[in-house]
Protein backbone atom coordinates (compact mmCIF):
# COMPACT_ATOMS: atom_id res chain seq x y z
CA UNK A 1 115.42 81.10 201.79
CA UNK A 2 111.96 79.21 202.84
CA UNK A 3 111.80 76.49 199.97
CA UNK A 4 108.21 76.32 200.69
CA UNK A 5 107.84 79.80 199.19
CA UNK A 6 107.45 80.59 195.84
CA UNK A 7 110.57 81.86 194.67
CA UNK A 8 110.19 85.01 192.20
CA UNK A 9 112.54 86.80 190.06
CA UNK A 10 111.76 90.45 188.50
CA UNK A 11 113.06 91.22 185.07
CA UNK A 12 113.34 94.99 184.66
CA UNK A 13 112.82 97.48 187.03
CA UNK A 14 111.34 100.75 186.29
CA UNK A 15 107.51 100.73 187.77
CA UNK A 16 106.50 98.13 187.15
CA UNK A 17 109.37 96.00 188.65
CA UNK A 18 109.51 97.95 191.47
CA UNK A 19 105.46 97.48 191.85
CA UNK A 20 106.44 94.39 192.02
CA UNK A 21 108.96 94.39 194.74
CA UNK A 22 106.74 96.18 196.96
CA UNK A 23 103.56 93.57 196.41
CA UNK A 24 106.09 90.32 197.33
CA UNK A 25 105.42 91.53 200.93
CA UNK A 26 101.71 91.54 200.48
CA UNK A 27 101.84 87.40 199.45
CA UNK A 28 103.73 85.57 202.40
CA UNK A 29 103.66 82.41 200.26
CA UNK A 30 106.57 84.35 198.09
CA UNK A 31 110.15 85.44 198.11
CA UNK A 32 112.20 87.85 196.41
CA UNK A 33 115.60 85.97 195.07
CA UNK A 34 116.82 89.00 193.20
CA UNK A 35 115.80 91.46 190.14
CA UNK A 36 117.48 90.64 186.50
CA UNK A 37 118.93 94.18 185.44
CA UNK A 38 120.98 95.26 182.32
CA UNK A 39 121.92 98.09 184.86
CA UNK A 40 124.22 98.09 187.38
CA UNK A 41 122.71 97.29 191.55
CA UNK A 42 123.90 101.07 192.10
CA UNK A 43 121.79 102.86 189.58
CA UNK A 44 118.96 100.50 190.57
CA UNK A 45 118.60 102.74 193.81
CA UNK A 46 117.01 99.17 195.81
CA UNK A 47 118.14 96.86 198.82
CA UNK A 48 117.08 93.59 197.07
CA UNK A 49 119.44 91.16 194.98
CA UNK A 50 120.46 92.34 191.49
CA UNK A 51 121.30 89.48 189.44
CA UNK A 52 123.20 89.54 185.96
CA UNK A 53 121.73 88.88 182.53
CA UNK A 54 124.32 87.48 181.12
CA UNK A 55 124.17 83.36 181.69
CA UNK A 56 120.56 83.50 183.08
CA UNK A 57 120.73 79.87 182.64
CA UNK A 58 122.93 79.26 185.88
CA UNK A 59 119.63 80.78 188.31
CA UNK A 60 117.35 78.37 186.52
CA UNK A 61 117.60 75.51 189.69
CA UNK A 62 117.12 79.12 192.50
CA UNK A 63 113.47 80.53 190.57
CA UNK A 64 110.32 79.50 190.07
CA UNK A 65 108.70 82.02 187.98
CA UNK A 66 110.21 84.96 186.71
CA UNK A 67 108.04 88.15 186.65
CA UNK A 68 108.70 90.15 183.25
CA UNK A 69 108.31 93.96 183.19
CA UNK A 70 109.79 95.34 180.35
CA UNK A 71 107.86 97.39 177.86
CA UNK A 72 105.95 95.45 175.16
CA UNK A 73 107.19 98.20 172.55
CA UNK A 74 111.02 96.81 172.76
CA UNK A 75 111.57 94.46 175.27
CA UNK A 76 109.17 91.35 176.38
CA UNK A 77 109.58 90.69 172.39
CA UNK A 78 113.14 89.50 172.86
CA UNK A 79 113.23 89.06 176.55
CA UNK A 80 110.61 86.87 177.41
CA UNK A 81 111.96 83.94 174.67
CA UNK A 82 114.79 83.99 176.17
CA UNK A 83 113.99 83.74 179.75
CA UNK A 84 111.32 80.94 178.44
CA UNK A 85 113.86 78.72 177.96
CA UNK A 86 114.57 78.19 181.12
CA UNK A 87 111.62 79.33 183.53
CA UNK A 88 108.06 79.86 184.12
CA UNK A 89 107.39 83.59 183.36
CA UNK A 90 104.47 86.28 183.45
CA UNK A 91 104.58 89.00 181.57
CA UNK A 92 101.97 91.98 181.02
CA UNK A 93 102.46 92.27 176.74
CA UNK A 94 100.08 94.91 175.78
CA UNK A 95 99.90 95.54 172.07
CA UNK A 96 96.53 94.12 171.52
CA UNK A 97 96.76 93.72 167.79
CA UNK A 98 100.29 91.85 167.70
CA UNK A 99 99.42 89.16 170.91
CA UNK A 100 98.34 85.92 168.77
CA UNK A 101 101.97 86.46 166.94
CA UNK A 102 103.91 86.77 170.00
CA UNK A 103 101.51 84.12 171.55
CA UNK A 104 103.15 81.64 169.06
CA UNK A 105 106.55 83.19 169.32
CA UNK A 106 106.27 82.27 173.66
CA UNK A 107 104.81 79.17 173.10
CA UNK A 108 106.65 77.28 170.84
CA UNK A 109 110.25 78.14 173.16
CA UNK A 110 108.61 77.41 176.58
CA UNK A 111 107.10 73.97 175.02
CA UNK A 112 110.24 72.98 174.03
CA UNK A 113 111.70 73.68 177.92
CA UNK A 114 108.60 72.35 179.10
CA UNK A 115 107.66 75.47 180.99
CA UNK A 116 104.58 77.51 181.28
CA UNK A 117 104.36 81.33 179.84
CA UNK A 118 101.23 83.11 181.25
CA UNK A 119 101.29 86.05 178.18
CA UNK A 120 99.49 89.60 178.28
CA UNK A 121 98.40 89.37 182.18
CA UNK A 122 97.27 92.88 184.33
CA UNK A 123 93.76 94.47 183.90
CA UNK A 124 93.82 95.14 180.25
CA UNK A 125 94.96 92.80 178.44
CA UNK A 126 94.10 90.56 181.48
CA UNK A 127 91.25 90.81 184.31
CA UNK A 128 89.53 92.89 181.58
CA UNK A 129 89.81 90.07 178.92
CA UNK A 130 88.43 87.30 180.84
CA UNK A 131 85.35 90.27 181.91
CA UNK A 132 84.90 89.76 177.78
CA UNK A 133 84.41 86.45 177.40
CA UNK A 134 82.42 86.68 180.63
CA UNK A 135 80.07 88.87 178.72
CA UNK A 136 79.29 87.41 175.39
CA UNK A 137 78.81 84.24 177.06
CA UNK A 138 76.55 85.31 179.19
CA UNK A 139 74.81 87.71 176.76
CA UNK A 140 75.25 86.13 173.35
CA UNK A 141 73.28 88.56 171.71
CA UNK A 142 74.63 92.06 172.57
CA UNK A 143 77.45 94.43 172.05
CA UNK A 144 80.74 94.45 174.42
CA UNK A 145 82.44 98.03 174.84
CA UNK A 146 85.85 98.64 176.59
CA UNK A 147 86.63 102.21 177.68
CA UNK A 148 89.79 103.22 179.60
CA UNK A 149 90.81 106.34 181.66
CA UNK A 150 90.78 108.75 182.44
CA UNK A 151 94.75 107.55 183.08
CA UNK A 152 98.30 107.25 181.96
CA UNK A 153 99.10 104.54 180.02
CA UNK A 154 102.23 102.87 180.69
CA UNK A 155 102.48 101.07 177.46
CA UNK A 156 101.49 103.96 175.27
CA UNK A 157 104.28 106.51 177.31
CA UNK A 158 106.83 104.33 176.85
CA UNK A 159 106.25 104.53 173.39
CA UNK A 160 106.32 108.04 173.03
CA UNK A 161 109.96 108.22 175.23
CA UNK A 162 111.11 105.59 172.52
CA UNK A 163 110.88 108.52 169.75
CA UNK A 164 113.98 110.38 168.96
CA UNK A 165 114.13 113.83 170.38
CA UNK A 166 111.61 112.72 173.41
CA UNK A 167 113.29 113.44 176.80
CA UNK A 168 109.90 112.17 178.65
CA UNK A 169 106.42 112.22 178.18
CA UNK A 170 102.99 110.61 179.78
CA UNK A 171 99.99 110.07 177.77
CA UNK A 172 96.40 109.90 179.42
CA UNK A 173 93.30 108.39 178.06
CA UNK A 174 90.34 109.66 178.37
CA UNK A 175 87.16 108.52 177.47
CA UNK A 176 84.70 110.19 175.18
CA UNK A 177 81.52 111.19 177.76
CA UNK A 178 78.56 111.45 174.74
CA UNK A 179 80.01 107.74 174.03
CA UNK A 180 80.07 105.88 177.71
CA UNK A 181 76.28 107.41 177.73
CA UNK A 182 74.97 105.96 175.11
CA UNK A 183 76.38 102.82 176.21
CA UNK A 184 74.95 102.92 179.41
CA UNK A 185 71.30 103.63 178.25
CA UNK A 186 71.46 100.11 176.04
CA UNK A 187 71.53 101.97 173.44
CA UNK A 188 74.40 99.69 171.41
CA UNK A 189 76.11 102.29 169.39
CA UNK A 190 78.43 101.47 166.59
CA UNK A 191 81.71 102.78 167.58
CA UNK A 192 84.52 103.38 165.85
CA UNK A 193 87.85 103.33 167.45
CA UNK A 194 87.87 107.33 167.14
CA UNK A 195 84.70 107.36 168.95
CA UNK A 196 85.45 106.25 172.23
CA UNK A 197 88.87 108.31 173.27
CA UNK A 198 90.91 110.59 173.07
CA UNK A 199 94.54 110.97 174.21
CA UNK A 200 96.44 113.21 175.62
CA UNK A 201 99.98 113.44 174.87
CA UNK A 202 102.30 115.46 177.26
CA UNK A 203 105.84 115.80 175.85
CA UNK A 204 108.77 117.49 177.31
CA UNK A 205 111.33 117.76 173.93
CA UNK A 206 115.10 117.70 174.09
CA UNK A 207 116.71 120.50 173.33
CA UNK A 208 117.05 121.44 169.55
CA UNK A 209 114.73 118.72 168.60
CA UNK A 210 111.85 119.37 165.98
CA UNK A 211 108.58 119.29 167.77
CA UNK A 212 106.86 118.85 164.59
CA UNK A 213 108.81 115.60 163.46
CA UNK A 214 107.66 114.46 167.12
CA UNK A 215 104.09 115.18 166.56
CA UNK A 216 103.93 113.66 163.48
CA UNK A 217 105.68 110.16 165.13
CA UNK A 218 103.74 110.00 167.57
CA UNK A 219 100.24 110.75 165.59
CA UNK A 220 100.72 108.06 163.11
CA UNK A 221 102.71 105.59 165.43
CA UNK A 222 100.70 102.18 164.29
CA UNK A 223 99.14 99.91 166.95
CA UNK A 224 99.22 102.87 169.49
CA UNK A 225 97.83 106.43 168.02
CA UNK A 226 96.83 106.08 164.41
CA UNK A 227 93.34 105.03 165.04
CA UNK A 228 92.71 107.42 167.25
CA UNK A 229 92.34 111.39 168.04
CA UNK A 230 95.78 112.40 169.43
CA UNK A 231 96.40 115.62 170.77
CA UNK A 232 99.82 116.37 171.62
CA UNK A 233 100.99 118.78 173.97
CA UNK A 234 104.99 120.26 174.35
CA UNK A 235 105.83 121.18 178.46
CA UNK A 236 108.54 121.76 180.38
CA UNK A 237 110.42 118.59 182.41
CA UNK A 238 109.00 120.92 185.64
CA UNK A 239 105.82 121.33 184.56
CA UNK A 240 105.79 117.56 183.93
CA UNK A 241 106.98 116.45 187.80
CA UNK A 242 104.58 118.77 188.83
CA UNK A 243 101.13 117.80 187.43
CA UNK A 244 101.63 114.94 185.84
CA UNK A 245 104.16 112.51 187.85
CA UNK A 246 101.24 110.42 189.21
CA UNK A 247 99.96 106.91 187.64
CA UNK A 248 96.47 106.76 188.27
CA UNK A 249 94.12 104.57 185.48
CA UNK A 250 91.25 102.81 185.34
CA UNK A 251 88.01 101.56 183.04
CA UNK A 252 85.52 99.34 182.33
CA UNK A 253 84.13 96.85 180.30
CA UNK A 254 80.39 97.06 179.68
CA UNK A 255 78.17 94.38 178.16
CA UNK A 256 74.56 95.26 176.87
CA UNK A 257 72.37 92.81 175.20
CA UNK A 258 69.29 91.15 175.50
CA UNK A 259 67.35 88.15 176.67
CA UNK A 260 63.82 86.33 176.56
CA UNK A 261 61.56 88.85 174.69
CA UNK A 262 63.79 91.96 174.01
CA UNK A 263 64.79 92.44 177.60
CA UNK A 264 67.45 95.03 178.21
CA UNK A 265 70.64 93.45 180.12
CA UNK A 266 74.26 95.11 181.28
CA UNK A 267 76.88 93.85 182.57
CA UNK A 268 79.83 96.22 183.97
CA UNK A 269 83.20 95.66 185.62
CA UNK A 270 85.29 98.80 186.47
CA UNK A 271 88.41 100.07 188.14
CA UNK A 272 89.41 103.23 189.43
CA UNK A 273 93.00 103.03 190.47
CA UNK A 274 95.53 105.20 192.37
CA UNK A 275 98.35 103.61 190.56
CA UNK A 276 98.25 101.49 187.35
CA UNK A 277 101.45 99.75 187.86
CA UNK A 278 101.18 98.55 191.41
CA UNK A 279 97.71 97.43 190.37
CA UNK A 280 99.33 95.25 187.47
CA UNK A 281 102.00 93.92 189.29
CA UNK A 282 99.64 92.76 192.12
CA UNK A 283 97.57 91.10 189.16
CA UNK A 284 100.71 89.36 187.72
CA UNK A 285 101.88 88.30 191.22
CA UNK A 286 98.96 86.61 191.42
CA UNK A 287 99.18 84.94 187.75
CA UNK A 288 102.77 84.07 189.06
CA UNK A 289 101.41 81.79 191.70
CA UNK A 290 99.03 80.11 189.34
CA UNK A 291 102.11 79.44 186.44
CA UNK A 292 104.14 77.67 189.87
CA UNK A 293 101.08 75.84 190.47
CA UNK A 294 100.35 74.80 186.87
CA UNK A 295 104.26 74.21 186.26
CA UNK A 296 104.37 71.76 189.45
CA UNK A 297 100.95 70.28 188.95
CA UNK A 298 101.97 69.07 185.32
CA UNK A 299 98.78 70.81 183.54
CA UNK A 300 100.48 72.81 181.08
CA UNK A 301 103.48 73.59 179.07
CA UNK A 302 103.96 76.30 176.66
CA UNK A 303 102.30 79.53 176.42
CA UNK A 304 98.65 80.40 177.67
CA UNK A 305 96.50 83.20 178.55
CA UNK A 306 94.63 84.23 181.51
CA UNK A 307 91.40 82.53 180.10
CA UNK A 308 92.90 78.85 180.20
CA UNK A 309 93.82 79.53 184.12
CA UNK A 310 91.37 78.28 186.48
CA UNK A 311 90.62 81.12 188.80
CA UNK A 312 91.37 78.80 192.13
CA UNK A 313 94.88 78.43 190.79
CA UNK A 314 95.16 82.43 191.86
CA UNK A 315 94.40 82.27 195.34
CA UNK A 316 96.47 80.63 198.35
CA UNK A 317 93.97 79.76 199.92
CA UNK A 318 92.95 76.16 200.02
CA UNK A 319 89.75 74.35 198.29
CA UNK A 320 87.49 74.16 201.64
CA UNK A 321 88.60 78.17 203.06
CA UNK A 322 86.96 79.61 199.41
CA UNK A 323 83.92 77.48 199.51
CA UNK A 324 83.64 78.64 202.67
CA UNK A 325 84.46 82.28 202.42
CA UNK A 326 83.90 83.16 198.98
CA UNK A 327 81.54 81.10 197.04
C-alpha cells in the first residue's frame, strides 16, 4: 500500500460500511486496509480485507482513521471507546438528545491516547448542524427550523429491528406540509416536536409475535418516537422488498429572522438524496481526511464535533487551487 494515502479502516458493515467501501474509490488520496467485522469474511459477501476484532490493538501502526458505522442505538456506545484508544475515528452518532454524554464518554479515552474522535458527523447531526450555527449567527434574531424527509431513517429503523418480535422494518419521515409553509412565509411558528412530522413505521412481524406489544415499543420508544405522531403499519417481508427496499432522505434547515427595521430574512440549505447512507459515508470520508490531518498536524486530541473543524481541513485540494476555484 501507497503510504502517502490515507489509510482507512471500516468498522461494521451493513450500509453504511459498505457506503463506505464504495466512496474510497471516489477519494484517490485514500486506501482501503480492511473492514473490522464481528462476522465472518464469508457472510460479509465483499472482496476487501476483513480484519478481526479481537486484539484491534495489533492494526494500530497499519490505520489512520477508522470509519465507525455501527448503529448509535447499540453499538458506537461501546465500540467507538474502544477503538479510541488506539486510533483516530469518525463516527455518525445520531441520538440528538444523548450526544453531549457520549461527547464526554469519546473524549476523555481518545485524550488519554492522544487521538482525535470527530463524533455525530453525516448531514444530520453533521452538515445540517454547522447550517445551525450558520443561521443564528447570521440572523441573531429569528427562529431556526429543521425538517427531514420525506425518507427512511437509518437510525430510527434500526431501532425498530432492535425490538423483540421485529423481523425488519423501515421507518420514513415525513414532514408536516401546513408546517414547512408557514415557515417559508416568515411566519415563525411555534412548533412543537408533534408539529413538524410524522412517521411512518413499516413492520414485517415474526411469526407468533404480538403486534400490539410491538406497537406499543415502538410508540413510546424514548429519544426516537415518543415525541412524535407514530403510525405503525404491519406488511409482509415481500411487500417490504418490493416498495420499500430503497434509502432515499433528505431535508432542510431553514432560518427566518430579521434585520435593520423589521426586514424579513431566510436562510435555507436542503438535500434531496437517492440514498441516505452513501450520502453519509461520503460526508464522513470526508471528516476522515480532516481527523488524519488534525491528528498529524498536532491541533487536537480528544473528541470534537464538526463545528471545531476548519472546513479547508475537508478538501484535498491545496490552499492556492480553492482560492482559486472556490472562493
Amino acid at each position: 500500500m501507497e503510504s502517502s494515502k490515507i489509510r482507512i479502516a471500516i468498522c461494521g458493515y451493513g450500509n453504511l460500511g459498505k457506503g463506505v467501501e464504495k466512496a474510497i474509490a471516489q477519494n484517490p488520496d485514500m486506501e482501503l486496509v480492511g473492514i473490522f467485522s464481528r462476522r465472518p469474511k464469508e457472510a460479509l459477501n465483499t472482496t476487501s480485507k476483513v480484519l478481526s476484532m479481537e486484539n484491534i490493538e495489533q492494526y494500530k501502526n497499519d490505520i489512520d482513521v477508522v470509519v465507525m458505522c455501527g448503529g448509535s442505538a447499540n453499538d458506537l456506545e461501546e465500540q467507538v471507546p474502544m477503538f479510541a484508544k488506539y486510533f483516530n475515528t469518525v463516527d455518525s452518532f445520531d441520538t440528538h438528545a444523548k450526544i453531549p454524554e457520549y461527547y464526554e464518554k469519546v473524549d476523555k479515552v481518545a485524550c488519554e491516547a492522544g487521538r482525535i474522535s470527530i463524533i455525530s458527523v453525516g448531514w444530520d447531526p453533521g452538515l445540517f448542524s454547522i447550517l445551525r450555527l450558520f443561521g443564528e449567527a447570521c440572523l441573531p434574531e429569528g427562529n431556526t427550523y429543521t425538517f427531514w424527509g420525506k425518507g427512511v431513517s437509518q437510525g430510527h429503523s434500526n431501532a425498530i429491528r432492535r425490538i423483540p418480535g421485529v423481523k425488519n422494518a423501515v421507518q420514513y419521515t415525513v414532514p408536516m406540509e401546513d408546517a414547512v409553509a408557514k415557515v417559508r412565509k416568515g411566519e415563525n411558528p411555534e412548533l412543537t416536536t408533534r408539529q413538524k412530522h410524522i412517521r411512518e413505521c413499516y413492520v414485517v412481524a415474526e411469526e407468533g409475535a404480538d403486534q400490539e406489544e410491538i406497537r406499543q415499543a415502538i410508540v413510546n420508544m424514548p429519544n426516537y418516537f415518543a415525541d412524535n405522531i407514530t403510525v405503525v403499519y404491519f406488511i409482509s417481508e415481500e411487500e417490504l422488498k418490493q416498495k420499500h427496499s430503497g434509502m432515499p432522505h433528505g431535508g432542510f434547515v431553514i432560518r427566518s429572522g430579521k434585520t435593520g427595521e423589521n426586514t424579513k430574512q431566510l436562510m435555507e440549505f436542503s438535500l434531496n438524496l437517492e440514498s441516505n447512507p452513501e450520502f453519509t459515508s461520503s460526508v464522513l470520508l470526508a471528516y476522515a481526511r480532516a481527523a488524519y490531518k488534525l491528528n498529524i498536524d498536532g491541533w487536537y486530541e480528544g473528541a470534537t464535533t464538526v463545528w471545531d473543524v476548519p472546513p479547508i481541513y475537508l478538501s484535498p485540494k491545496n490552499t492556492e487551487e480553492l482560492l482559486k476555484h472556490l472562493l
